[in-house]
N, C-alpha and C. Protein backbone atom coordinates (compact mmCIF):
# COMPACT_ATOMS: atom_id res chain seq x y z
N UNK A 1 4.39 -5.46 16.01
CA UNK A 1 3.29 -5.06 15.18
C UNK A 1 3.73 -5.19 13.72
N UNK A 2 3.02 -5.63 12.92
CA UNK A 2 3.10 -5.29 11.90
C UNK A 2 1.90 -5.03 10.44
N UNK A 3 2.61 -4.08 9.72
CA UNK A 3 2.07 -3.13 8.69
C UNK A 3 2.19 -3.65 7.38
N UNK A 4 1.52 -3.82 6.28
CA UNK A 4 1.37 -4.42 5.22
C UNK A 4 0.97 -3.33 4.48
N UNK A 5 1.58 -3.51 3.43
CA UNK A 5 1.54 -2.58 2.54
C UNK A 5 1.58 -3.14 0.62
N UNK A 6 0.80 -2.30 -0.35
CA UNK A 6 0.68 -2.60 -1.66
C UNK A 6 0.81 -1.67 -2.46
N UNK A 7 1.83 -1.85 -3.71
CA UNK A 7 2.37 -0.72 -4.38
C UNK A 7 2.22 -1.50 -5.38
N UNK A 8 1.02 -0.39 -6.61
CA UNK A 8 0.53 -0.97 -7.81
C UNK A 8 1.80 -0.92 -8.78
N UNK A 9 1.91 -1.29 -9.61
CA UNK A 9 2.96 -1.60 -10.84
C UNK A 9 3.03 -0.02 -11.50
N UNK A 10 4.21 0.41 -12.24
CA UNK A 10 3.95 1.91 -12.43
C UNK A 10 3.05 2.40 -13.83
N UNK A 11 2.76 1.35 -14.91
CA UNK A 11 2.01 1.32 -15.99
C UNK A 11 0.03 1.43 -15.22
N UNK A 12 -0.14 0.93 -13.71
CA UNK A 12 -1.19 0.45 -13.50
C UNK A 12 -2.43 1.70 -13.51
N UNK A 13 -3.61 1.43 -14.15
CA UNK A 13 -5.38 2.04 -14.21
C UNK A 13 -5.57 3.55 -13.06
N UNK A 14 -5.64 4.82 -13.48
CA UNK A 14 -5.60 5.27 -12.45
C UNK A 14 -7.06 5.33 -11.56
N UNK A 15 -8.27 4.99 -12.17
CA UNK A 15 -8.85 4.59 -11.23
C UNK A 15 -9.23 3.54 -10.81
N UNK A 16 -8.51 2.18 -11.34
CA UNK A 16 -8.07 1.08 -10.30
C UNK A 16 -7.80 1.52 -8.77
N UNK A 17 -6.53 2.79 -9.27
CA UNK A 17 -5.70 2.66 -7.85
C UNK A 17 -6.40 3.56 -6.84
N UNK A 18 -7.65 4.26 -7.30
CA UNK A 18 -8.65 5.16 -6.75
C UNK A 18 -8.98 3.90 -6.06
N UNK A 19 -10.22 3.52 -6.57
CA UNK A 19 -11.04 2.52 -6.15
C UNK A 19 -10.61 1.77 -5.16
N UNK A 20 -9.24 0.69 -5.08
CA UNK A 20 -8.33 0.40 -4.18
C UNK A 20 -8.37 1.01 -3.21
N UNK A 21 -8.27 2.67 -2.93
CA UNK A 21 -7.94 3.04 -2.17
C UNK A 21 -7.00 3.73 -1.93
N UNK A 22 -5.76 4.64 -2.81
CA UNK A 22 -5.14 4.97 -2.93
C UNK A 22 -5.30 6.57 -2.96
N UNK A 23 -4.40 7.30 -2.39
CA UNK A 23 -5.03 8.56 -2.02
C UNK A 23 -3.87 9.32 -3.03
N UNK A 24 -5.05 10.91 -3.54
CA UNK A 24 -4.55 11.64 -4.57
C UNK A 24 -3.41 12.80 -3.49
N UNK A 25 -2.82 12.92 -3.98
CA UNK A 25 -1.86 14.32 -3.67
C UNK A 25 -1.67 15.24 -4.06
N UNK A 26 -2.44 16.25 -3.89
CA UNK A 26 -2.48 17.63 -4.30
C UNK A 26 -1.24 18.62 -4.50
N UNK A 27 -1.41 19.65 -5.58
CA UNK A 27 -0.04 20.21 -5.52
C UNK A 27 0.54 21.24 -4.42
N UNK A 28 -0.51 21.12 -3.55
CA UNK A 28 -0.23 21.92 -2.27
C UNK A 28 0.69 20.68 -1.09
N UNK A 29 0.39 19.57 -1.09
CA UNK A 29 0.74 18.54 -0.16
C UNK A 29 -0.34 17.89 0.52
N UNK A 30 -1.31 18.23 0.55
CA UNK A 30 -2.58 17.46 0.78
C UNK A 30 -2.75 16.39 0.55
N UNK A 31 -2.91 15.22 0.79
CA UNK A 31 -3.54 14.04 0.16
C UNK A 31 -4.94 13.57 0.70
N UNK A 32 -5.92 13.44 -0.17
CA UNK A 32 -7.22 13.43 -0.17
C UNK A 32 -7.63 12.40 -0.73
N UNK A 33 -8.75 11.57 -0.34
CA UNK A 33 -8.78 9.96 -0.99
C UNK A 33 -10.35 9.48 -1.12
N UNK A 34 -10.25 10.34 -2.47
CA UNK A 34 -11.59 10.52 -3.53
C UNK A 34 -11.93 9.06 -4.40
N UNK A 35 -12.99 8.89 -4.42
CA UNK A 35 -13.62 7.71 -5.43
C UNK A 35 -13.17 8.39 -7.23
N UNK A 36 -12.95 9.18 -7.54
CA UNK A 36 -12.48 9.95 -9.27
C UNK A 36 -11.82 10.98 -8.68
N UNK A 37 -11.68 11.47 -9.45
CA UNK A 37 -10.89 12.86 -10.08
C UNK A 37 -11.42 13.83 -11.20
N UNK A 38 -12.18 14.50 -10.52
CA UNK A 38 -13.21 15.09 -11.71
C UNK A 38 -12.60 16.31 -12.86
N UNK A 39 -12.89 15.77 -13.87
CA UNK A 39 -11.88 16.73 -15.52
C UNK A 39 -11.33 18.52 -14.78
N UNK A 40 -12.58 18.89 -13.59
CA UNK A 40 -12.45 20.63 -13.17
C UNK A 40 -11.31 20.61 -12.51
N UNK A 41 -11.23 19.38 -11.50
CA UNK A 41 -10.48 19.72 -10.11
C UNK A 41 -8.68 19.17 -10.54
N UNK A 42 -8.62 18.19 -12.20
CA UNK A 42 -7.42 17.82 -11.85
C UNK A 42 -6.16 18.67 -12.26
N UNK A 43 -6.43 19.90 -12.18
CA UNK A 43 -5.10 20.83 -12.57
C UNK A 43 -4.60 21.15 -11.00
N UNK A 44 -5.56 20.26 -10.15
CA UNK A 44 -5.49 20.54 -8.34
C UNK A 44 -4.46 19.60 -8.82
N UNK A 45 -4.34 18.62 -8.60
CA UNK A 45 -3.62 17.43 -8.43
C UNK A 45 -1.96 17.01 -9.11
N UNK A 46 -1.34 16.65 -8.00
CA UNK A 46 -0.20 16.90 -8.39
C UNK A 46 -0.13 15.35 -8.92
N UNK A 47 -0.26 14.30 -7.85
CA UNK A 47 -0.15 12.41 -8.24
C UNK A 47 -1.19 11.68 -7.75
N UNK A 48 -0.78 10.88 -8.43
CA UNK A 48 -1.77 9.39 -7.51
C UNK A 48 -0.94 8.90 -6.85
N UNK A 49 -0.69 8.57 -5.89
CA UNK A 49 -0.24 8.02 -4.51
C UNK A 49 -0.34 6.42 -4.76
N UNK A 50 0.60 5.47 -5.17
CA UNK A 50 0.07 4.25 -5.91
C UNK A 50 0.38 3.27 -4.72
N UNK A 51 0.95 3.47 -3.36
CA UNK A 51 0.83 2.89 -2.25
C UNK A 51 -0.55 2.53 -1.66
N UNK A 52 -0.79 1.17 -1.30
CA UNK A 52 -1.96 1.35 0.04
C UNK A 52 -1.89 0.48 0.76
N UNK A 53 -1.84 1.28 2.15
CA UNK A 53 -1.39 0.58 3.35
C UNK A 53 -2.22 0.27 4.30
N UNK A 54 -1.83 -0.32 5.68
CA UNK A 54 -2.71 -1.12 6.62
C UNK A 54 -3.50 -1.95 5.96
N UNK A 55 -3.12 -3.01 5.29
CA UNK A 55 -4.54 -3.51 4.89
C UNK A 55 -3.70 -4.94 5.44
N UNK A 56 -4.36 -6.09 5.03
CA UNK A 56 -4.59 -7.44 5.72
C UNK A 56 -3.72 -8.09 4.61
N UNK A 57 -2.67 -8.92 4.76
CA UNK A 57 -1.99 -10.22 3.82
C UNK A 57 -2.76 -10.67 2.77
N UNK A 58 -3.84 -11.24 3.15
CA UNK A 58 -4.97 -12.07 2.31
C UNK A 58 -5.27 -10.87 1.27
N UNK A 59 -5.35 -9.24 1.80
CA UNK A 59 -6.02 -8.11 0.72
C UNK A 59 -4.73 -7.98 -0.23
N UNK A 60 -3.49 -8.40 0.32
CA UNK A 60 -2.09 -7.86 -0.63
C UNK A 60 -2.10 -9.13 -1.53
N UNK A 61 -2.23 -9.68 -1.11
CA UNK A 61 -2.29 -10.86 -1.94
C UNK A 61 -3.06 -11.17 -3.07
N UNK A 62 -4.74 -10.77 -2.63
CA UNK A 62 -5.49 -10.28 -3.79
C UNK A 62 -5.53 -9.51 -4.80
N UNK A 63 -4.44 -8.06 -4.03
CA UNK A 63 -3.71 -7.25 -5.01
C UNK A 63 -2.94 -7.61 -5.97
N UNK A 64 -1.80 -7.98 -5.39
CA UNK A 64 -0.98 -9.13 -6.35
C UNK A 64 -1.65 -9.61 -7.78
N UNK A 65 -2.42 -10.44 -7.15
CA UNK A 65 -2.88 -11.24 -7.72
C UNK A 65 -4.02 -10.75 -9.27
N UNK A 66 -4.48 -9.50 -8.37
CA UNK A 66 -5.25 -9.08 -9.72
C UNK A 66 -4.45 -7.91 -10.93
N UNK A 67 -3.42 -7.01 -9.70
CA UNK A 67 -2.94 -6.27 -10.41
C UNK A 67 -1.52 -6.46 -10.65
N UNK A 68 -0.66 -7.50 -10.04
CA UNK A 68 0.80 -7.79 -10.09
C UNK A 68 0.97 -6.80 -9.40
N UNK A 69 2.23 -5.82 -9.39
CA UNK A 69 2.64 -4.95 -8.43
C UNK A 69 3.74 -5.44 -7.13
N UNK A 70 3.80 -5.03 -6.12
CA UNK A 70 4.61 -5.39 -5.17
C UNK A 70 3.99 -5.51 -3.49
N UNK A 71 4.50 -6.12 -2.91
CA UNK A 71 3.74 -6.16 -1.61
C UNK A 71 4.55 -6.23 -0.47
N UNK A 72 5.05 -5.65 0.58
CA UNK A 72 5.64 -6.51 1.92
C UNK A 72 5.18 -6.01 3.15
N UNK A 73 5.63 -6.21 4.35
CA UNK A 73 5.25 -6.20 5.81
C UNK A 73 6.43 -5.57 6.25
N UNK A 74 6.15 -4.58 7.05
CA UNK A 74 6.85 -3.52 7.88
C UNK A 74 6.99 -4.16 9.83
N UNK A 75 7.44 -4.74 9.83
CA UNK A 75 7.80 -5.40 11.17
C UNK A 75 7.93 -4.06 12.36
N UNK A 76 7.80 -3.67 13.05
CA UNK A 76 7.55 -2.69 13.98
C UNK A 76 7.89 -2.89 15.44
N UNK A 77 8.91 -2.55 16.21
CA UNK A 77 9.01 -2.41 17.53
C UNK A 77 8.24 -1.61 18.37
N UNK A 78 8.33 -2.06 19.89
CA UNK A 78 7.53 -1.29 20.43
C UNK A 78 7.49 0.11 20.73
N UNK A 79 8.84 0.96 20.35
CA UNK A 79 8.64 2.01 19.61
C UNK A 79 8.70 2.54 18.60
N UNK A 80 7.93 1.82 17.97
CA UNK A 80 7.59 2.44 16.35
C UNK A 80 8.64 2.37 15.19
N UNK A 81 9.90 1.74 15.98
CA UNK A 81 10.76 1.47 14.61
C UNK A 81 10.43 0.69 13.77
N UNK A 82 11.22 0.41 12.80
CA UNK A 82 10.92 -0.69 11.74
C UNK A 82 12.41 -1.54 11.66
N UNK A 83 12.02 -2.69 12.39
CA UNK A 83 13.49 -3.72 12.25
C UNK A 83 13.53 -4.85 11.56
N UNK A 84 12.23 -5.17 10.53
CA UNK A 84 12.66 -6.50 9.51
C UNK A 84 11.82 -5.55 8.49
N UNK A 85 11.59 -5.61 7.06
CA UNK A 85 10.70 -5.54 6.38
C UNK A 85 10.85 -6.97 5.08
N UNK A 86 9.50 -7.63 4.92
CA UNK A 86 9.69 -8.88 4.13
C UNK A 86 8.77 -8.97 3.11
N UNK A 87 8.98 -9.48 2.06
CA UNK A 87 8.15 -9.43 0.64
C UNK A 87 6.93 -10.07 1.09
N UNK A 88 5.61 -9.90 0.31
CA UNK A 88 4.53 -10.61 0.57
C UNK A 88 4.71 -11.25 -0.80
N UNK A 89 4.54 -13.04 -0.61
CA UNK A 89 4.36 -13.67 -1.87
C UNK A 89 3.03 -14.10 -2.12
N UNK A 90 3.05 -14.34 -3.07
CA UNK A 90 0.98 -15.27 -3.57
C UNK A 90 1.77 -16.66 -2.77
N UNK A 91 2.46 -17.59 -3.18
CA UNK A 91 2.17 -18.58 -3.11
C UNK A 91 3.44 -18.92 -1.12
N UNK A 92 2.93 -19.39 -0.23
CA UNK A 92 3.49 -19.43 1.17
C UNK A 92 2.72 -18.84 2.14
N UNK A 93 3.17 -18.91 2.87
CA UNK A 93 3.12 -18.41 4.24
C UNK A 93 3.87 -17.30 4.71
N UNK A 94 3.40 -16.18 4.81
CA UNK A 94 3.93 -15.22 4.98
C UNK A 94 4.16 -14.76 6.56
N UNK A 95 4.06 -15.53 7.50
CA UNK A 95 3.95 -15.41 8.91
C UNK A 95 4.65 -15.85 9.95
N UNK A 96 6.03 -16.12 9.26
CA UNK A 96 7.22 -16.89 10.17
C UNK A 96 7.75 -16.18 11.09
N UNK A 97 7.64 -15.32 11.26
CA UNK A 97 8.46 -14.52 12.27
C UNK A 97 7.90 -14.72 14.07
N UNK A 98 9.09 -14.62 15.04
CA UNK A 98 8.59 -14.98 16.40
C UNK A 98 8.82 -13.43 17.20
N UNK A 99 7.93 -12.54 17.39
CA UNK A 99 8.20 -11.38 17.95
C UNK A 99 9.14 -11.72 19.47
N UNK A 100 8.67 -12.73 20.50
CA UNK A 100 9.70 -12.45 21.41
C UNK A 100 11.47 -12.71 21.35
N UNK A 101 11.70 -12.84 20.19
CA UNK A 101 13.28 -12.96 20.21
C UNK A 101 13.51 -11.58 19.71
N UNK A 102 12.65 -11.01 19.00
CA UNK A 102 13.54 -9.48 18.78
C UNK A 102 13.35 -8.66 20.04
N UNK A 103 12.26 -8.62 20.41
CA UNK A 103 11.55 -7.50 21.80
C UNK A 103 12.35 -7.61 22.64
């Protein structure tokens, strides 16, 4: 299996990384994943969470692409470990890997 993941640049829009999809973290430990952050509620809020995950190659890529930032794939065994993780680039093929030689 694998998991794809996008981590905005640390200068990046904080409601870019709303909008995206990126979930807020409360100073309790909560994370809650609001369209804003309204002026009352943000003395709630501890961060913006600048990760966002499960999404599709083609969406990290678009990320990339609009916001720079970083991107890779979490390679996954069939119990849930993680035994390769690999950069997502704009320009290739990001899909070389043959699952039955690791399994």
């Amino acid at each position: 299996m694998r998991i794809n993941y996008y981590r905005f640049p640390e200068n990046a829009d904080e409601q870019a990384m709303l909008e995206e999809g990126c979930g807020v973290v409360l100073k309790d430990g909560v994370t809650i994943y609001p369209d804003y952050i309204p002026d009352d509620k943000r003395a709630l809020v501890d961060h913006v969470d600048g990760t966002v995950g499960g999404i599709s190659v083609t969406h990290a890529k678009q990320l990339l692409k609009k916001y720079g930032g970083s991107a890779w794939t979490e390679h996954c065994d069939r119990d849930g470990g993680v035994f390769e993780v690999t950069d997502i680039q704009l320009q290739g093929n990001n899909s070389k890997y043959k699952y039955n030689r690791h399994l």
